[in-house]
Structures are given as structure tokens and as C-alpha cells.
PDB file of N, CA and C in Angstrom:
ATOM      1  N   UNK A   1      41.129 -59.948 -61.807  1.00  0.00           N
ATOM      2  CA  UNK A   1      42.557 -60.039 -62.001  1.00  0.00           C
ATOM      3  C   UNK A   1      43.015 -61.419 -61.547  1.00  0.00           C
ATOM      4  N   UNK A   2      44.038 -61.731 -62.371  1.00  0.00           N
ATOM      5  CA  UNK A   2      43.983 -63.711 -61.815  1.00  0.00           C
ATOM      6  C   UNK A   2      45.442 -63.423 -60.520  1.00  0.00           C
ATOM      7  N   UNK A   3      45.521 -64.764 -60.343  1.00  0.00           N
ATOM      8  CA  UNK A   3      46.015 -64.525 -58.818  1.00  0.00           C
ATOM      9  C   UNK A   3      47.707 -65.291 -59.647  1.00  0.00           C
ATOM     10  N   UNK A   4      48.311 -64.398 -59.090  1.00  0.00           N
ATOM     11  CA  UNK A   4      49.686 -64.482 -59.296  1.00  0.00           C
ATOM     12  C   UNK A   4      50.561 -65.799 -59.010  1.00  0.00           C
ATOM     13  N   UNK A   5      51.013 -66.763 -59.846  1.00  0.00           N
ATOM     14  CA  UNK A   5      51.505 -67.985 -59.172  1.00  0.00           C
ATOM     15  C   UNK A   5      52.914 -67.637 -58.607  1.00  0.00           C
ATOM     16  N   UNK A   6      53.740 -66.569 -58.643  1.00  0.00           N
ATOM     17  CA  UNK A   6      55.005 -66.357 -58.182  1.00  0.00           C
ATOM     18  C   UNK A   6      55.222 -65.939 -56.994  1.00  0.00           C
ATOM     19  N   UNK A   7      53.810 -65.603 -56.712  1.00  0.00           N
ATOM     20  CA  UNK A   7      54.099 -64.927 -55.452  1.00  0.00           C
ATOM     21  C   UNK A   7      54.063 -65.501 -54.215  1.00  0.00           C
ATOM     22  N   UNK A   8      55.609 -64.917 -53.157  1.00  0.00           N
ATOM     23  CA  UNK A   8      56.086 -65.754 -52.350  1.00  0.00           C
ATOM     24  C   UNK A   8      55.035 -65.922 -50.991  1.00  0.00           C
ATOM     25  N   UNK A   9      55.236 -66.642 -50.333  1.00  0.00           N
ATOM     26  CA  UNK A   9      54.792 -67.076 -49.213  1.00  0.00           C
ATOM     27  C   UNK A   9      54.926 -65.781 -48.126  1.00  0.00           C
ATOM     28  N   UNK A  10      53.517 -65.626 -47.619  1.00  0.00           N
ATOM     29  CA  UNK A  10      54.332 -64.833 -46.228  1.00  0.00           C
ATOM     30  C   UNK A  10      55.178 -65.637 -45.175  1.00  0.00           C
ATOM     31  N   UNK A  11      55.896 -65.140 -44.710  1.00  0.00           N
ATOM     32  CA  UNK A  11      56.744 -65.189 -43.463  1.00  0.00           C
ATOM     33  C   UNK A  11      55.756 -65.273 -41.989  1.00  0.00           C
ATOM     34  N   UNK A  12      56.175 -66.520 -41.064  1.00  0.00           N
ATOM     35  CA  UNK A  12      55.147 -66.788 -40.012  1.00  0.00           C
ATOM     36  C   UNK A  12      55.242 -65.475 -39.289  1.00  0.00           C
ATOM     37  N   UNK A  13      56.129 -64.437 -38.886  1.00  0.00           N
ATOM     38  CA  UNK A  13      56.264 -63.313 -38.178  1.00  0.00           C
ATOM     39  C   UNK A  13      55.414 -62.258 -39.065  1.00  0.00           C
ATOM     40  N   UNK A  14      55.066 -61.473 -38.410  1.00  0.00           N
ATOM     41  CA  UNK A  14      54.823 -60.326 -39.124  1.00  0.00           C
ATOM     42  C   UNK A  14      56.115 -59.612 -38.850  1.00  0.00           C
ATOM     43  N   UNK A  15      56.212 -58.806 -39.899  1.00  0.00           N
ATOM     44  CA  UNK A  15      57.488 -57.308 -40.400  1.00  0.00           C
ATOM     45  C   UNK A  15      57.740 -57.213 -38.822  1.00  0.00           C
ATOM     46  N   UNK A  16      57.171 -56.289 -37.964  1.00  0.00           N
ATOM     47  CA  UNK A  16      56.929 -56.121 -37.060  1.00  0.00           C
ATOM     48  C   UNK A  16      57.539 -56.843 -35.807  1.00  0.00           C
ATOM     49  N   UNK A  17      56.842 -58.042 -35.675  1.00  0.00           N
ATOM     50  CA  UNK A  17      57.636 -59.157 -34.928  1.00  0.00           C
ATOM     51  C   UNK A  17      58.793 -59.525 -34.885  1.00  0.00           C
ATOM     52  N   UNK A  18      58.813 -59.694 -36.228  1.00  0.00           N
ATOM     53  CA  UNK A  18      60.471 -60.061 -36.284  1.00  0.00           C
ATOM     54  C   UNK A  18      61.413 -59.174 -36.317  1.00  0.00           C
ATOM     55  N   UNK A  19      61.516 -57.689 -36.517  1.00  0.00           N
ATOM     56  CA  UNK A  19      62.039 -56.579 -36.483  1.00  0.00           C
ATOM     57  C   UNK A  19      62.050 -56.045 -34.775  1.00  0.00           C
ATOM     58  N   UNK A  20      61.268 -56.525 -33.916  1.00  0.00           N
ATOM     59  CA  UNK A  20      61.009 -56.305 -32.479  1.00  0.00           C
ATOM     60  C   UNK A  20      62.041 -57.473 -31.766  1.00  0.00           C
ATOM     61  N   UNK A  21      62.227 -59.112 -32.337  1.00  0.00           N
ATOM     62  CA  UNK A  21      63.035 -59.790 -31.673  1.00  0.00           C
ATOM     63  C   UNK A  21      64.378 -59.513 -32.368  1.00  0.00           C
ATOM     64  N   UNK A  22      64.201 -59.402 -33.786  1.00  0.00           N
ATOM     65  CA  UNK A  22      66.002 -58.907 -34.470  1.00  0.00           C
ATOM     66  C   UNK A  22      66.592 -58.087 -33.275  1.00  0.00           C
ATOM     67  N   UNK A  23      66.073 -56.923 -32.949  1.00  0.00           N
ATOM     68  CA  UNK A  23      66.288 -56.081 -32.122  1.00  0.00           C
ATOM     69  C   UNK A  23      66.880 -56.199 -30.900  1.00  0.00           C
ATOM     70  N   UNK A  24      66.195 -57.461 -29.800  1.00  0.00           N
ATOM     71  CA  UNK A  24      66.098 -57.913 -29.075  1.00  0.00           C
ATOM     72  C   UNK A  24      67.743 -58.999 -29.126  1.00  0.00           C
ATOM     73  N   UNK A  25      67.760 -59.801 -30.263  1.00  0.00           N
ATOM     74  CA  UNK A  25      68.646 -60.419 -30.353  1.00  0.00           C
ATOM     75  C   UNK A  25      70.194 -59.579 -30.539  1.00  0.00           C
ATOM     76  N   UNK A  26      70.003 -58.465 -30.986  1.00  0.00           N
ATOM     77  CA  UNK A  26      71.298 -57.521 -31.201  1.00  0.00           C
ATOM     78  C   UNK A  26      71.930 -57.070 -29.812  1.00  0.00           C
ATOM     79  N   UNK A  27      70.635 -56.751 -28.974  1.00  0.00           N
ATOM     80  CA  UNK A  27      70.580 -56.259 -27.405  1.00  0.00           C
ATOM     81  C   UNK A  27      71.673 -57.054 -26.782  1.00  0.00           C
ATOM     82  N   UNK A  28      71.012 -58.787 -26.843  1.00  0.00           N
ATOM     83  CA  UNK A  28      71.834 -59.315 -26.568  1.00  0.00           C
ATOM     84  C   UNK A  28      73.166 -59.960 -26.593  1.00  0.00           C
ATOM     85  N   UNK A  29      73.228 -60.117 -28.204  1.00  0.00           N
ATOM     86  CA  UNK A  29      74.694 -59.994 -28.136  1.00  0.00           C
ATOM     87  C   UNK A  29      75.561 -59.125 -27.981  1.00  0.00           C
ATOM     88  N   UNK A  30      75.281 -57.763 -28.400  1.00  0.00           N
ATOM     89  CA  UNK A  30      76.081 -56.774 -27.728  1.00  0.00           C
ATOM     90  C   UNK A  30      76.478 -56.698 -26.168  1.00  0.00           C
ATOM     91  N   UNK A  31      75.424 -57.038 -25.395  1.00  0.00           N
ATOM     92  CA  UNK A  31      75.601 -56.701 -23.873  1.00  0.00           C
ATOM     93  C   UNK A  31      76.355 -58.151 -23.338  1.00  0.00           C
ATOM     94  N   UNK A  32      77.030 -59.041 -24.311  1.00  0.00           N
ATOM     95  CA  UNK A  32      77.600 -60.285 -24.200  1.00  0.00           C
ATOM     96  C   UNK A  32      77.264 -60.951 -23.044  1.00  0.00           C
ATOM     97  N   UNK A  33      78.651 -61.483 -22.000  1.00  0.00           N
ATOM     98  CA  UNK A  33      77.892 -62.471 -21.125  1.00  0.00           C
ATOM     99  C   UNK A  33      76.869 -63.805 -21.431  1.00  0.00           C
ATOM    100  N   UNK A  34      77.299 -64.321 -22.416  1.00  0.00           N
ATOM    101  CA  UNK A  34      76.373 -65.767 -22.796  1.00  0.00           C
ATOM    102  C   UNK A  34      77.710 -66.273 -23.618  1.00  0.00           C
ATOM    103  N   UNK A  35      77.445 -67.860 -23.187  1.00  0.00           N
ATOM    104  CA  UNK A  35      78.230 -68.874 -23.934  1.00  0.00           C
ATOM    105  C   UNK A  35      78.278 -68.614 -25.739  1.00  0.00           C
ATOM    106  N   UNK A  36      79.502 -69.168 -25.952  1.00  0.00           N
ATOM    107  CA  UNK A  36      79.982 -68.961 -27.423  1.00  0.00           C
ATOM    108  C   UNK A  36      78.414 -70.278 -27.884  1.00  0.00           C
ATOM    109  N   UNK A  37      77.817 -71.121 -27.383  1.00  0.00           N
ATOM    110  CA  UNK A  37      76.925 -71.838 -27.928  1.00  0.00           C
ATOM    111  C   UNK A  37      75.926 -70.666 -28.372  1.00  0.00           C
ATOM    112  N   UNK A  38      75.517 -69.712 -26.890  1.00  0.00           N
ATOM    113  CA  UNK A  38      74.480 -69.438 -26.531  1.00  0.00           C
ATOM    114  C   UNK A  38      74.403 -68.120 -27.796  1.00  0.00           C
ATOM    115  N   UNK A  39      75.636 -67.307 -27.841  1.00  0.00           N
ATOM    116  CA  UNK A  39      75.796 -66.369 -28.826  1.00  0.00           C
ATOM    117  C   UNK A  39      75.761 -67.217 -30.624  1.00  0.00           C
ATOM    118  N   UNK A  40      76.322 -67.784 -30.819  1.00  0.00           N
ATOM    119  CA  UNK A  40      75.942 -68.860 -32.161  1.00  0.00           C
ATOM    120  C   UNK A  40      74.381 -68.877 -32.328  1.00  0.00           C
ATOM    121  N   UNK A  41      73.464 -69.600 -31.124  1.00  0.00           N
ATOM    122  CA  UNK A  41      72.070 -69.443 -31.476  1.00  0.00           C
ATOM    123  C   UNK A  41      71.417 -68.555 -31.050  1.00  0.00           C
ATOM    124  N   UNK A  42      71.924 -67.225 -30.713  1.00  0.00           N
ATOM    125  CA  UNK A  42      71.591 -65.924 -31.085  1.00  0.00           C
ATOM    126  C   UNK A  42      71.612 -65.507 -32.406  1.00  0.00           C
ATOM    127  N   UNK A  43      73.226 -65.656 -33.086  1.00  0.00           N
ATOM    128  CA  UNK A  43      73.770 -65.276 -34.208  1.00  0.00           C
ATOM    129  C   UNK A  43      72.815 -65.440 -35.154  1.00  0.00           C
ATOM    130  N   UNK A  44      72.366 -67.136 -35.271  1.00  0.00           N
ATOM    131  CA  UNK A  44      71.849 -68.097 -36.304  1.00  0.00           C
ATOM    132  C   UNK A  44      70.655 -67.404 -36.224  1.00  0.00           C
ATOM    133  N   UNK A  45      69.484 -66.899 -34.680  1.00  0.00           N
ATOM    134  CA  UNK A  45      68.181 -66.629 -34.870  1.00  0.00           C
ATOM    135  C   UNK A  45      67.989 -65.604 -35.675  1.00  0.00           C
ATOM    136  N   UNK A  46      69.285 -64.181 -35.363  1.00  0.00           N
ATOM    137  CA  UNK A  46      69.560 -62.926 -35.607  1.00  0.00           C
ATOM    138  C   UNK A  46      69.197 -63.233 -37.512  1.00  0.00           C
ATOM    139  N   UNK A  47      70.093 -63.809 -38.027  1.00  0.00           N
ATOM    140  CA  UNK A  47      69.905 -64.408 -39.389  1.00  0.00           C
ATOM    141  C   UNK A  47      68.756 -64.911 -40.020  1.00  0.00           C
ATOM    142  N   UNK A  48      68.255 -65.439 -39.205  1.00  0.00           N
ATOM    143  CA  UNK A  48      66.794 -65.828 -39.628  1.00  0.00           C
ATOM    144  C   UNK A  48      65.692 -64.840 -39.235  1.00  0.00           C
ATOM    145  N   UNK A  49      65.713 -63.920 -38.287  1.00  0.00           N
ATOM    146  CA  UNK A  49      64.946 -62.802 -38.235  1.00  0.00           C
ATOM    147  C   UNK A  49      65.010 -61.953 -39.529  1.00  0.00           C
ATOM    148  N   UNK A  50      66.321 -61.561 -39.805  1.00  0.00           N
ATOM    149  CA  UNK A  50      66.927 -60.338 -41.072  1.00  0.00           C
ATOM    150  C   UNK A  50      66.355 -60.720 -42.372  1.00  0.00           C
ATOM    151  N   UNK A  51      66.243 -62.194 -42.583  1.00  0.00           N
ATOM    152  CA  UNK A  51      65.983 -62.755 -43.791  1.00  0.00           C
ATOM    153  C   UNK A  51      64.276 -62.572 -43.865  1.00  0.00           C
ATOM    154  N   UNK A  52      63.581 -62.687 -42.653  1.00  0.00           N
ATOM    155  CA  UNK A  52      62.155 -62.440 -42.762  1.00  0.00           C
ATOM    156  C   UNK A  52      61.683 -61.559 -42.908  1.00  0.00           C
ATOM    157  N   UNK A  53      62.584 -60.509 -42.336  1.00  0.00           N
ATOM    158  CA  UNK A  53      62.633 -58.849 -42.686  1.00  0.00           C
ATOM    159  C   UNK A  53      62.800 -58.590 -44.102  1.00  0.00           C
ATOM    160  N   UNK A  54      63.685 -59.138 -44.808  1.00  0.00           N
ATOM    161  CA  UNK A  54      63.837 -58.551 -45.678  1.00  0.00           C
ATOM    162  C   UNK A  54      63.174 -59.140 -46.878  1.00  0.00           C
ATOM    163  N   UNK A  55      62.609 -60.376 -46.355  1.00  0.00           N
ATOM    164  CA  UNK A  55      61.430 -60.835 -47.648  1.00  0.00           C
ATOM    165  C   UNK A  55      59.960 -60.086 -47.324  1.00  0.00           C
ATOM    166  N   UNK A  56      59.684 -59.665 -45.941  1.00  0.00           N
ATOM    167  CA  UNK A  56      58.805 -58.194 -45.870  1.00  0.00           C
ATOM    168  C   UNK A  56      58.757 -57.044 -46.782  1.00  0.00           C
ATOM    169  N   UNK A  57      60.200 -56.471 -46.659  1.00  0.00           N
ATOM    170  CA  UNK A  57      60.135 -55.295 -47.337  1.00  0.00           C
ATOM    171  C   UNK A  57      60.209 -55.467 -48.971  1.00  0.00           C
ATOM    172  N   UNK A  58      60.728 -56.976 -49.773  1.00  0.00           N
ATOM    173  CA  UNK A  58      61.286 -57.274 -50.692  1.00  0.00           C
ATOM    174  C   UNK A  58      59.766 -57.407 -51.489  1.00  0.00           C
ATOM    175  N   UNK A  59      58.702 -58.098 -50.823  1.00  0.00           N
ATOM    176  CA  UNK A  59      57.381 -58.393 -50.773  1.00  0.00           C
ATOM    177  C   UNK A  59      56.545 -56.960 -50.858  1.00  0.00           C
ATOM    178  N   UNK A  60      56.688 -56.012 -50.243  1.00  0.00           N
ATOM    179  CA  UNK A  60      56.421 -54.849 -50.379  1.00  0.00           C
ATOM    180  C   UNK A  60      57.061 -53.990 -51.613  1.00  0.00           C
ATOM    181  N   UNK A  61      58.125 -53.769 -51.646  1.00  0.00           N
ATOM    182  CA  UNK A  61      58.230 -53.579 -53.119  1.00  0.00           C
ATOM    183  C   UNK A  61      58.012 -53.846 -54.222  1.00  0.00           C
ATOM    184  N   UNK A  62      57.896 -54.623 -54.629  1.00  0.00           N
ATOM    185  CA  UNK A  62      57.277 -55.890 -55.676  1.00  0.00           C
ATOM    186  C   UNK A  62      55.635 -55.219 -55.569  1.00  0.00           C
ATOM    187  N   UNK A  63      55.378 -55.349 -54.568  1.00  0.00           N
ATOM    188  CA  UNK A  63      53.899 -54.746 -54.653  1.00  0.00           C
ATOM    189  C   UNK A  63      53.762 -53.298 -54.990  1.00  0.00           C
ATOM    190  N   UNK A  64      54.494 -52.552 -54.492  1.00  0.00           N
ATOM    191  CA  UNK A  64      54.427 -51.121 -54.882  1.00  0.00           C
ATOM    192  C   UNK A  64      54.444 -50.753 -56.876  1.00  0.00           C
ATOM    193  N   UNK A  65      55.802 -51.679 -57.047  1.00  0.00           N
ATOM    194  CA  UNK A  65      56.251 -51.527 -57.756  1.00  0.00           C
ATOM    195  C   UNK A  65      54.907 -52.214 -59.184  1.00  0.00           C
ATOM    196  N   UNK A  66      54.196 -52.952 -59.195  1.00  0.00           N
ATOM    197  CA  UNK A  66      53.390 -53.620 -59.701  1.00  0.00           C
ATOM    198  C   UNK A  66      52.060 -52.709 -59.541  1.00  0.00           C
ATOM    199  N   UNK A  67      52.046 -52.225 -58.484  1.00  0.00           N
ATOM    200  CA  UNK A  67      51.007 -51.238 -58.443  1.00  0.00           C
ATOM    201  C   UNK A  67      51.000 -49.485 -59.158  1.00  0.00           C
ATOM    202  N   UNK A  68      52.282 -49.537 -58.979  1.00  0.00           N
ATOM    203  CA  UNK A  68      52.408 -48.136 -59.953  1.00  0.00           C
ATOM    204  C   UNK A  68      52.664 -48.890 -61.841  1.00  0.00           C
ATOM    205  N   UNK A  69      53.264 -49.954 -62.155  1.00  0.00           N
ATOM    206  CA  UNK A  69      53.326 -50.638 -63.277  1.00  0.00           C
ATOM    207  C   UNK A  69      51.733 -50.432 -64.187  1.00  0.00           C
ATOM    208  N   UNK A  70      50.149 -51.157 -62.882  1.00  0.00           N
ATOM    209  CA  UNK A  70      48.828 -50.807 -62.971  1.00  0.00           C
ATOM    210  C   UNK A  70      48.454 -49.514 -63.333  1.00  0.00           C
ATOM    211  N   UNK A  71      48.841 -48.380 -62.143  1.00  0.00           N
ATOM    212  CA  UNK A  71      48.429 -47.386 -62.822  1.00  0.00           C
ATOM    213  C   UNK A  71      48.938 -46.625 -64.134  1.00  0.00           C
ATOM    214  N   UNK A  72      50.569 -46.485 -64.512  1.00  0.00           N
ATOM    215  CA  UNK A  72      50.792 -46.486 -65.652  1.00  0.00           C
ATOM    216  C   UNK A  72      49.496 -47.349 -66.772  1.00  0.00           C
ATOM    217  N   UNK A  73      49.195 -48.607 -66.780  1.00  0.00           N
ATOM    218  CA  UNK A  73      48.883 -49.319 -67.868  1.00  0.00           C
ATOM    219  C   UNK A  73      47.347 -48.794 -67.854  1.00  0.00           C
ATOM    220  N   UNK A  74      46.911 -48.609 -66.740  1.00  0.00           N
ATOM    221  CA  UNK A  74      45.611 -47.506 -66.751  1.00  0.00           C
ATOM    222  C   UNK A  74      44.900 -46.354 -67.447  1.00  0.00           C
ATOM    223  N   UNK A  75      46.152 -45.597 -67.070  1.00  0.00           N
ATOM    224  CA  UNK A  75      46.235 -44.132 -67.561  1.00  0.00           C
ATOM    225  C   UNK A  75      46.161 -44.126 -68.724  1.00  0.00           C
TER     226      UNK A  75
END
């Protein structure tokens, strides 16, 4: 099977990782107490965690979805 040129890059985190500091980063802004700087580069990391997350799961679908596409063209 030839190798797909569209397909995106993984993300340096795994799903996992970054779903463990997203987490982490929510903790903290909720429980406030940090500078309006310090909450901004929370905010900004929070954003860049979600986006890695969601090219995880976006990446996973695409695969699912391509894989049941296979077995249809199989059958």
C-alpha cells in the first residue's frame, strides 16, 4: 500500500501528555492567584495543548474512517 503524502505530522506530545498538562493548565487557572501575564501564558499554553488534542483525535478518525472505507472496498 503506498504511503500517503497528506498525512499530517504527529504532534511532539502524545494524546495523553498533552491531555494530562491541558488539565493541569485548567487547574490552574481556575484556582487563580497568578498574574494577568502569568494567566495569558497559561491561556496561550491551554490553546496549544487543545489544538494537539484535537489533531490526535482528528488523526484518529481519518484513520478509522479510512480503515472501515478498506474494509468496505474488500468485502
Amino acid at each position: 500500500m503506498p504511503k500517503k503524502a497528506d498525512a499530517p505530522a504527529r504532534p511532539e506530545l502524545s494524546y495523553e501528555q498533552a491531555r494530562e498538562e491541558l488539565v493541569e493548565v485548567v487547574r490552574k487557572l481556575e484556582a487563580g492567584g497568578t498574574t494577568l501575564e502569568e494567566s495569558l501564558a497559561l491561556w496561550e499554553r491551554g490553546e496549544q495543548l487543545a489544538t494537539t488534542c484535537q489533531q490526535w483525535l482528528d488523526g484518529a478518525r481519518q484513520r478509522l474512517t479510512e480503515a472501515a472505507q478498506e474494509e468496505k472496498t474488500n468485502s
